[in-house]
N, C-alpha and C. Protein backbone atom coordinates (compact mmCIF):
# COMPACT_ATOMS: atom_id res chain seq x y z
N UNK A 1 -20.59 5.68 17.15
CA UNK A 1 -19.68 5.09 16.18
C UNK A 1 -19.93 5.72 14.81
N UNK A 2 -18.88 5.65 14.16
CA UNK A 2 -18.86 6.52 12.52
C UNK A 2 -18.00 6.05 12.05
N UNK A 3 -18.81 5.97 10.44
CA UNK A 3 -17.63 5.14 9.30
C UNK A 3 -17.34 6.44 8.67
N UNK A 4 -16.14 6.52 8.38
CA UNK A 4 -15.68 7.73 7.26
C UNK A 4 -14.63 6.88 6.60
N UNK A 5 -15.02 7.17 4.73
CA UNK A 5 -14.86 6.55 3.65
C UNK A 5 -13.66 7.60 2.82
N UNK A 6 -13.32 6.87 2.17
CA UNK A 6 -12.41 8.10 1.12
C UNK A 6 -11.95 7.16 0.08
N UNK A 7 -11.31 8.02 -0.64
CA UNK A 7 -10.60 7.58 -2.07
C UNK A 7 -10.91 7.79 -3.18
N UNK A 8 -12.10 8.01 -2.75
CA UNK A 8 -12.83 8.15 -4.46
C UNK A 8 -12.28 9.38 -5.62
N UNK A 9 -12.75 8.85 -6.41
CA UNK A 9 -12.42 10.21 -7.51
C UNK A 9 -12.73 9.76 -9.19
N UNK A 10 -11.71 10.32 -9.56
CA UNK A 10 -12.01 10.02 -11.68
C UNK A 10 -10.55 9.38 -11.81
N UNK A 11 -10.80 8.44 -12.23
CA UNK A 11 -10.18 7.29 -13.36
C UNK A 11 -10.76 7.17 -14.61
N UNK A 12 -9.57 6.61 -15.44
CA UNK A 12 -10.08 6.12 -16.72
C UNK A 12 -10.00 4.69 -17.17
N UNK A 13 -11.00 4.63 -17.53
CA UNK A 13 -11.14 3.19 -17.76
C UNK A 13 -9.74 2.54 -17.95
N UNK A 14 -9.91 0.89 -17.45
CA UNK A 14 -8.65 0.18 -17.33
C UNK A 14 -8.12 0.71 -15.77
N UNK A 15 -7.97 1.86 -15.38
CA UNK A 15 -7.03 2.55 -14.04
C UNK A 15 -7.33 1.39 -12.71
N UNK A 16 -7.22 2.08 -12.06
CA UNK A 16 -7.62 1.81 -10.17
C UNK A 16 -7.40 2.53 -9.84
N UNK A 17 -7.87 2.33 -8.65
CA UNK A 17 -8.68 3.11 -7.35
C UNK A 17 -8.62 2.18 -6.14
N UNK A 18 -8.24 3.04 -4.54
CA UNK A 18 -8.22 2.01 -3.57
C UNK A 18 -9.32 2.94 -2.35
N UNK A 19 -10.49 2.52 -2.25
CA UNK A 19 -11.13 2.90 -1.04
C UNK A 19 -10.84 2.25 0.46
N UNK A 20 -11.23 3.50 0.70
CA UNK A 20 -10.40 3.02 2.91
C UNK A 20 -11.79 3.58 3.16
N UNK A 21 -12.58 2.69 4.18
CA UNK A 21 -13.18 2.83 5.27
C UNK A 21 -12.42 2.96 6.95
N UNK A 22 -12.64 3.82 7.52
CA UNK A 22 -12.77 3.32 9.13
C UNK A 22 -13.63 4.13 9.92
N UNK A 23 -13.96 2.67 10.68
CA UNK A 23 -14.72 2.78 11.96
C UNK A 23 -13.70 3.82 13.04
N UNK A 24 -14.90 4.73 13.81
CA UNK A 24 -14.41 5.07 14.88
C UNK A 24 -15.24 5.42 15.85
N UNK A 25 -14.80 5.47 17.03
CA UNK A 25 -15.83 5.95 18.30
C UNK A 25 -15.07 5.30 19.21
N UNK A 26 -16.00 4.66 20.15
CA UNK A 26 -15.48 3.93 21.52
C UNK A 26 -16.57 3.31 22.36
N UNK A 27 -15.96 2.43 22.52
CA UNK A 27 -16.19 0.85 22.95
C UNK A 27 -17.24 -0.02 22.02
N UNK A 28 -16.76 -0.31 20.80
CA UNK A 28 -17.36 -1.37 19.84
C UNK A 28 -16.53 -2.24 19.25
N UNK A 29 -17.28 -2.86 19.03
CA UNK A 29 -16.79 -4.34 18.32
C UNK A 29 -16.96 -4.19 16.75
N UNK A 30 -16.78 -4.68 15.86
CA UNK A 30 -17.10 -4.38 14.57
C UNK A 30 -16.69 -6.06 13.62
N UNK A 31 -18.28 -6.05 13.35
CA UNK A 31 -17.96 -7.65 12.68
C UNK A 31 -18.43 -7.64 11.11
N UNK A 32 -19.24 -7.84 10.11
CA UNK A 32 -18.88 -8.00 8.92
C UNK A 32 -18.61 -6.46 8.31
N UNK A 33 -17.94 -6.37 7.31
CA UNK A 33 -17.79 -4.99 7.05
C UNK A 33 -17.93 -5.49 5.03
N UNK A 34 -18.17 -4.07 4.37
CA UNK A 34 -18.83 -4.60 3.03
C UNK A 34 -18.36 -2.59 2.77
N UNK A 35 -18.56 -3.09 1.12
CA UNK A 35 -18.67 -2.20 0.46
C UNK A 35 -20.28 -2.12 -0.84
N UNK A 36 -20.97 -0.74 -1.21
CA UNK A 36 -21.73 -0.74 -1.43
C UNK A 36 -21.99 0.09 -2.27
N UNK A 37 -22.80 0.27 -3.50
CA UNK A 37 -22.07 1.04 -4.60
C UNK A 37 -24.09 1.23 -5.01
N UNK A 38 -24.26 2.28 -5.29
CA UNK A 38 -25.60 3.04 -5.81
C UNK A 38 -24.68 4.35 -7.20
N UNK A 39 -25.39 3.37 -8.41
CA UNK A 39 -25.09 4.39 -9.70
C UNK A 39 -26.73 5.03 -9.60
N UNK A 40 -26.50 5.98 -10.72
CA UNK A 40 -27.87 6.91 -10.76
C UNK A 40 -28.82 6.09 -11.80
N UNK A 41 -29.77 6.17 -10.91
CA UNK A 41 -31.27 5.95 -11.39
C UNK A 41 -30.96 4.42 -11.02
N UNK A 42 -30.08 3.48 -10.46
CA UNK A 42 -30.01 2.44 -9.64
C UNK A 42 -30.05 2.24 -8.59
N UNK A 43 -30.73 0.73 -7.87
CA UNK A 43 -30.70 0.65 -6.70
C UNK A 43 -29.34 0.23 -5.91
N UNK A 44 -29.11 0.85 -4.67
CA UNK A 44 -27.58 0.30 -4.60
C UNK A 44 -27.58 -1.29 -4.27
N UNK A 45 -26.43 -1.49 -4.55
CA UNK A 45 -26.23 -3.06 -4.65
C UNK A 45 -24.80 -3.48 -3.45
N UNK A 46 -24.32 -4.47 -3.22
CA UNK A 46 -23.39 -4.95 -2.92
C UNK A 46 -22.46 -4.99 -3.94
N UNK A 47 -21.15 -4.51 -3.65
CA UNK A 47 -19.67 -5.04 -4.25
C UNK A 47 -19.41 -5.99 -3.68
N UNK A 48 -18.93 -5.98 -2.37
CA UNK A 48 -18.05 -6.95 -1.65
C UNK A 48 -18.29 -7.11 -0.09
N UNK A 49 -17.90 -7.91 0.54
CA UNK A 49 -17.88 -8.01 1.94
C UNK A 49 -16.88 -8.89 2.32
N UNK A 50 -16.93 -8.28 4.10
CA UNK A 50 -16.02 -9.49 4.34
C UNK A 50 -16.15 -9.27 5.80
N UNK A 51 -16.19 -10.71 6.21
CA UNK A 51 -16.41 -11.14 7.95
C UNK A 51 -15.17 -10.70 8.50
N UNK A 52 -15.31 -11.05 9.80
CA UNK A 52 -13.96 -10.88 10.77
C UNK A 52 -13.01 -11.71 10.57
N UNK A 53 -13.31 -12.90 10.12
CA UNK A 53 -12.58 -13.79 10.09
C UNK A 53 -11.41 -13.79 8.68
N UNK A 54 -12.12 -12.50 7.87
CA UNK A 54 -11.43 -12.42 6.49
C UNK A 54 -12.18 -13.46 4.99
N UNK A 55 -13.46 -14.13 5.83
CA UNK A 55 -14.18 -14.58 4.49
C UNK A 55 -14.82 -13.44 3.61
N UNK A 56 -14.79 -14.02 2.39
CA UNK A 56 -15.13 -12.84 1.53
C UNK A 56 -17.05 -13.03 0.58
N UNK A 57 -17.10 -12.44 0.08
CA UNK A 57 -17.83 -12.79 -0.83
C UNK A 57 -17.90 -11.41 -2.14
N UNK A 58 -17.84 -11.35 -3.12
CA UNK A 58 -18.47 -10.47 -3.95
C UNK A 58 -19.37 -10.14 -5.12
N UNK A 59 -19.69 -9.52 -5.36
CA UNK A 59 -20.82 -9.46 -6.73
C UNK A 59 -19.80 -9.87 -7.86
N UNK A 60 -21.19 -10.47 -8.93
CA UNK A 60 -20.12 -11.41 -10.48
C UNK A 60 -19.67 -10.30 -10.69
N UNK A 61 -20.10 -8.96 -11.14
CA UNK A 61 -19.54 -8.05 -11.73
C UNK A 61 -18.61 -7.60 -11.72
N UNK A 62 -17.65 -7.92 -10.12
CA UNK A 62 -16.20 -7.42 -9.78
C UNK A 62 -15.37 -8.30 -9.61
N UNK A 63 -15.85 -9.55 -9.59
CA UNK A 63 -14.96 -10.96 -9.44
C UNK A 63 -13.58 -11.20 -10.07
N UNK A 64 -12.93 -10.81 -9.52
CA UNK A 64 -11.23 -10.88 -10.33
C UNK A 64 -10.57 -9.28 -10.44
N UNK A 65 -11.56 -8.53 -10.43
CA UNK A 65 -11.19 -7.01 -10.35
C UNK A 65 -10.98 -6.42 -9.28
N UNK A 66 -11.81 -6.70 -8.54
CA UNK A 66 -12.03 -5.83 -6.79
C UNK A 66 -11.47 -6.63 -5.86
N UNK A 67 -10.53 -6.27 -5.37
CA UNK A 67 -10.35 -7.47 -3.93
C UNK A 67 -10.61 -6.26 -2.65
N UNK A 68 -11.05 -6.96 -1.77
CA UNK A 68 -11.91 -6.51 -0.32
C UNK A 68 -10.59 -6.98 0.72
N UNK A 69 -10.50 -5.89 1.85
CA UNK A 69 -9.35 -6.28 2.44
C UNK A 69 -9.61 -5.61 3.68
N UNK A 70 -9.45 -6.05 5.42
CA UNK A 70 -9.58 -5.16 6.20
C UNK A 70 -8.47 -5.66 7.10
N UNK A 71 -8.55 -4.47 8.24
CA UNK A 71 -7.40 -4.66 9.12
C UNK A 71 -8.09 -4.46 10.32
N UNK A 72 -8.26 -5.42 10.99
CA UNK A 72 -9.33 -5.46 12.22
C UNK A 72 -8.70 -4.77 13.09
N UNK A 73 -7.56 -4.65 13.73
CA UNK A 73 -6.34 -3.76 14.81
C UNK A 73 -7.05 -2.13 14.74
N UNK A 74 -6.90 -1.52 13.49
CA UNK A 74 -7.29 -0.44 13.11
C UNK A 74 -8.87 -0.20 12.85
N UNK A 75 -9.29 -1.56 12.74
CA UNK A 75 -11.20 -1.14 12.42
C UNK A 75 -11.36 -0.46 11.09
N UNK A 76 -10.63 -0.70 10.38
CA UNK A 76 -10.86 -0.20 8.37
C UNK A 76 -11.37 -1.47 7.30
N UNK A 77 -11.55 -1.34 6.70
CA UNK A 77 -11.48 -1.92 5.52
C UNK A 77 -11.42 -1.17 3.99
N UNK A 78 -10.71 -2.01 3.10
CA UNK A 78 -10.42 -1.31 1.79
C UNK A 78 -10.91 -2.01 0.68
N UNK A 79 -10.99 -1.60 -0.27
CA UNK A 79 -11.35 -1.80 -1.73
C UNK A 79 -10.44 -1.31 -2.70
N UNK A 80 -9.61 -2.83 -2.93
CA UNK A 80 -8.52 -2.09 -4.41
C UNK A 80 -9.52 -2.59 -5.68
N UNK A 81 -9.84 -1.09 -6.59
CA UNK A 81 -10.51 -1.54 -7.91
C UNK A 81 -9.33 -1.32 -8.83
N UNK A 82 -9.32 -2.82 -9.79
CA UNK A 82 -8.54 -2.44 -10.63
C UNK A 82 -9.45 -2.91 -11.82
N UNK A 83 -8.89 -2.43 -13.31
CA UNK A 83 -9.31 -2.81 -14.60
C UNK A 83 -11.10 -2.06 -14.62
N UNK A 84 -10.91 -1.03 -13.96
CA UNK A 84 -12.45 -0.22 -14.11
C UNK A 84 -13.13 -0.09 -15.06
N UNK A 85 -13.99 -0.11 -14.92
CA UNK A 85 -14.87 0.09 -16.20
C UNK A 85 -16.03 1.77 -15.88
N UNK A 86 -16.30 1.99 -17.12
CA UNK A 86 -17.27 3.08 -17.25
C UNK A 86 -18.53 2.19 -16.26
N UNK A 87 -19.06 1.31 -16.44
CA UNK A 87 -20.02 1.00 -15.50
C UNK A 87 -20.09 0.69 -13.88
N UNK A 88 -18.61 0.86 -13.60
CA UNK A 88 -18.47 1.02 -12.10
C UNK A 88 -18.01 2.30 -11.36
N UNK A 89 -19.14 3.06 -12.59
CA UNK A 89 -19.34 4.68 -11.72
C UNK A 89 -20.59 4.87 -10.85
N UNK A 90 -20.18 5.03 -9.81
CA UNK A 90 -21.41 5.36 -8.76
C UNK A 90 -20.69 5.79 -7.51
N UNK A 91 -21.32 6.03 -6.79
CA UNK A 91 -21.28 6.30 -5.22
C UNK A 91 -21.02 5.12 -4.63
N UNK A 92 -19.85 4.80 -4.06
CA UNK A 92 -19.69 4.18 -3.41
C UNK A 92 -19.81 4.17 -1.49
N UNK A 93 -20.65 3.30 -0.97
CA UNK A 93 -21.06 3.82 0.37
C UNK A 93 -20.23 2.43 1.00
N UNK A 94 -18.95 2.35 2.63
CA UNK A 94 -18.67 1.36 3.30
C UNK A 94 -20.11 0.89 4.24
N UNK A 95 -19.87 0.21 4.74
CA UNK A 95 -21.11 -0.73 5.73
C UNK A 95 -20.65 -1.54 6.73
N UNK A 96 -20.80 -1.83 7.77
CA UNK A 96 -20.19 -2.18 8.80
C UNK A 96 -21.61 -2.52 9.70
N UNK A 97 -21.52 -4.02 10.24
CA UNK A 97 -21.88 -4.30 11.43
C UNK A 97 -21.65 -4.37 12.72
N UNK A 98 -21.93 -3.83 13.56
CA UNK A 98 -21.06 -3.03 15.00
C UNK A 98 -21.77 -3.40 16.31
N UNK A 99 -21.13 -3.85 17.14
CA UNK A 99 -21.79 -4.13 18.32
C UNK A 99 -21.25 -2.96 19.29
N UNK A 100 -22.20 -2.58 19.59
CA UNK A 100 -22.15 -1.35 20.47
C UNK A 100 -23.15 -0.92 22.09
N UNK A 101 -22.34 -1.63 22.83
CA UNK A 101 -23.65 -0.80 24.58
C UNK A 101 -24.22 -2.36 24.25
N UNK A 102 -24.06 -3.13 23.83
CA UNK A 102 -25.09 -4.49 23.91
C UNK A 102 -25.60 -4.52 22.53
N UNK A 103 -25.82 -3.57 21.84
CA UNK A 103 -26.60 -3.21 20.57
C UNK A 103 -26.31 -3.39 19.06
N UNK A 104 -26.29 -4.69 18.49
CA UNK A 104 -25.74 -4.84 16.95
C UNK A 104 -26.56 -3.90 16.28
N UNK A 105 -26.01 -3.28 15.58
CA UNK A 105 -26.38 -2.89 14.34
C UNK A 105 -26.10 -2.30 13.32
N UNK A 106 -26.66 -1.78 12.53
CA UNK A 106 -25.52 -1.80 10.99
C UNK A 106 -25.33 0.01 10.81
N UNK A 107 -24.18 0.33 10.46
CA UNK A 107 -23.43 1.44 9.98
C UNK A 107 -23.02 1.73 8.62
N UNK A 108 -23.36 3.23 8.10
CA UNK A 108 -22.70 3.53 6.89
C UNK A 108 -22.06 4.81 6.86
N UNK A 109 -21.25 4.37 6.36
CA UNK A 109 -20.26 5.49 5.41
C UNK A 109 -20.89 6.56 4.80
N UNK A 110 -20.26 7.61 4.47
CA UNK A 110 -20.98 8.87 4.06
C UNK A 110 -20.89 8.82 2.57
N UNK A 111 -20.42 7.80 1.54
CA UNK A 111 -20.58 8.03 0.49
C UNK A 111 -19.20 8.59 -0.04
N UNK A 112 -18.61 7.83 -1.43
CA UNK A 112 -17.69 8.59 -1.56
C UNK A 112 -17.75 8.18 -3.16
N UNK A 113 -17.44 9.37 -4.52
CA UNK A 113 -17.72 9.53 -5.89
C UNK A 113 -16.74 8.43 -6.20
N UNK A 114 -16.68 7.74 -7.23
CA UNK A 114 -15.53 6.91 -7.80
C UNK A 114 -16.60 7.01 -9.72
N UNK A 115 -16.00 7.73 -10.24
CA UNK A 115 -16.49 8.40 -12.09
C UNK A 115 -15.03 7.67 -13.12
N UNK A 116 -15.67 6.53 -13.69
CA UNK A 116 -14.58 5.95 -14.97
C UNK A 116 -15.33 6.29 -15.91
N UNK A 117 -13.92 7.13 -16.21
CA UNK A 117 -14.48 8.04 -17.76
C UNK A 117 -13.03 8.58 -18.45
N UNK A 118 -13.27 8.53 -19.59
CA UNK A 118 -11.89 8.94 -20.36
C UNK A 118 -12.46 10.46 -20.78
């Protein structure tokens, strides 16, 4: 199984940005899925997540800005950032919990740049 991430790039402050994760391979299940963000010389942290069921949760920092969204049919999930700020430049990495052969366990994304800067 493999997450491949995209979207990222340069905005300027105030803009948006929409990241797409998806899962792929064969024969898995895929249950909470999250987004995950490492700036430099920081440890990465949580943005957002969200169960199968579509419960959410996210960090204060994006609360009203970021909404978390997936489409279980397809095995993706997305991240619309809006009202960016210079401090939500980092690497953004997806995350996914996956049941696979009998075997839960957790998956990441290869990382994708998202730079707010005028």
């Amino acid at each position: 199984v493999q997450l491949q991430a995209s979207g990222g790039g340069l905005v300027q402050p105030g803009g948006s940005l929409r990241l797409s994760c998806a899962a792929s391979g064969s024969s898995f299940v895929v249950h909470n899925m999250g987004w995950y963000r490492q700036a430099p010389g920081k440890q990465r942290e949580l943005v957002a997540a969200i169960t199968s069921g579509g419960g959410t949760n996210y960090a204060d920092s994006v609360k009203g800005r970021f909404t978390i969204s997936r489409d279980n049919a397809k095995n993706t999930v997305h991240l619309q950032m809006n009202s960016l700020k210079p401090e939500d430049t980092a690497v953004y990495y997806c995350n996914a919990v996956i049941l696979t052969r009998a075997v839960l366990d957790m998956y990441w994304g290869q990382g994708t740049l998202v730079t707010v800067s005028s």
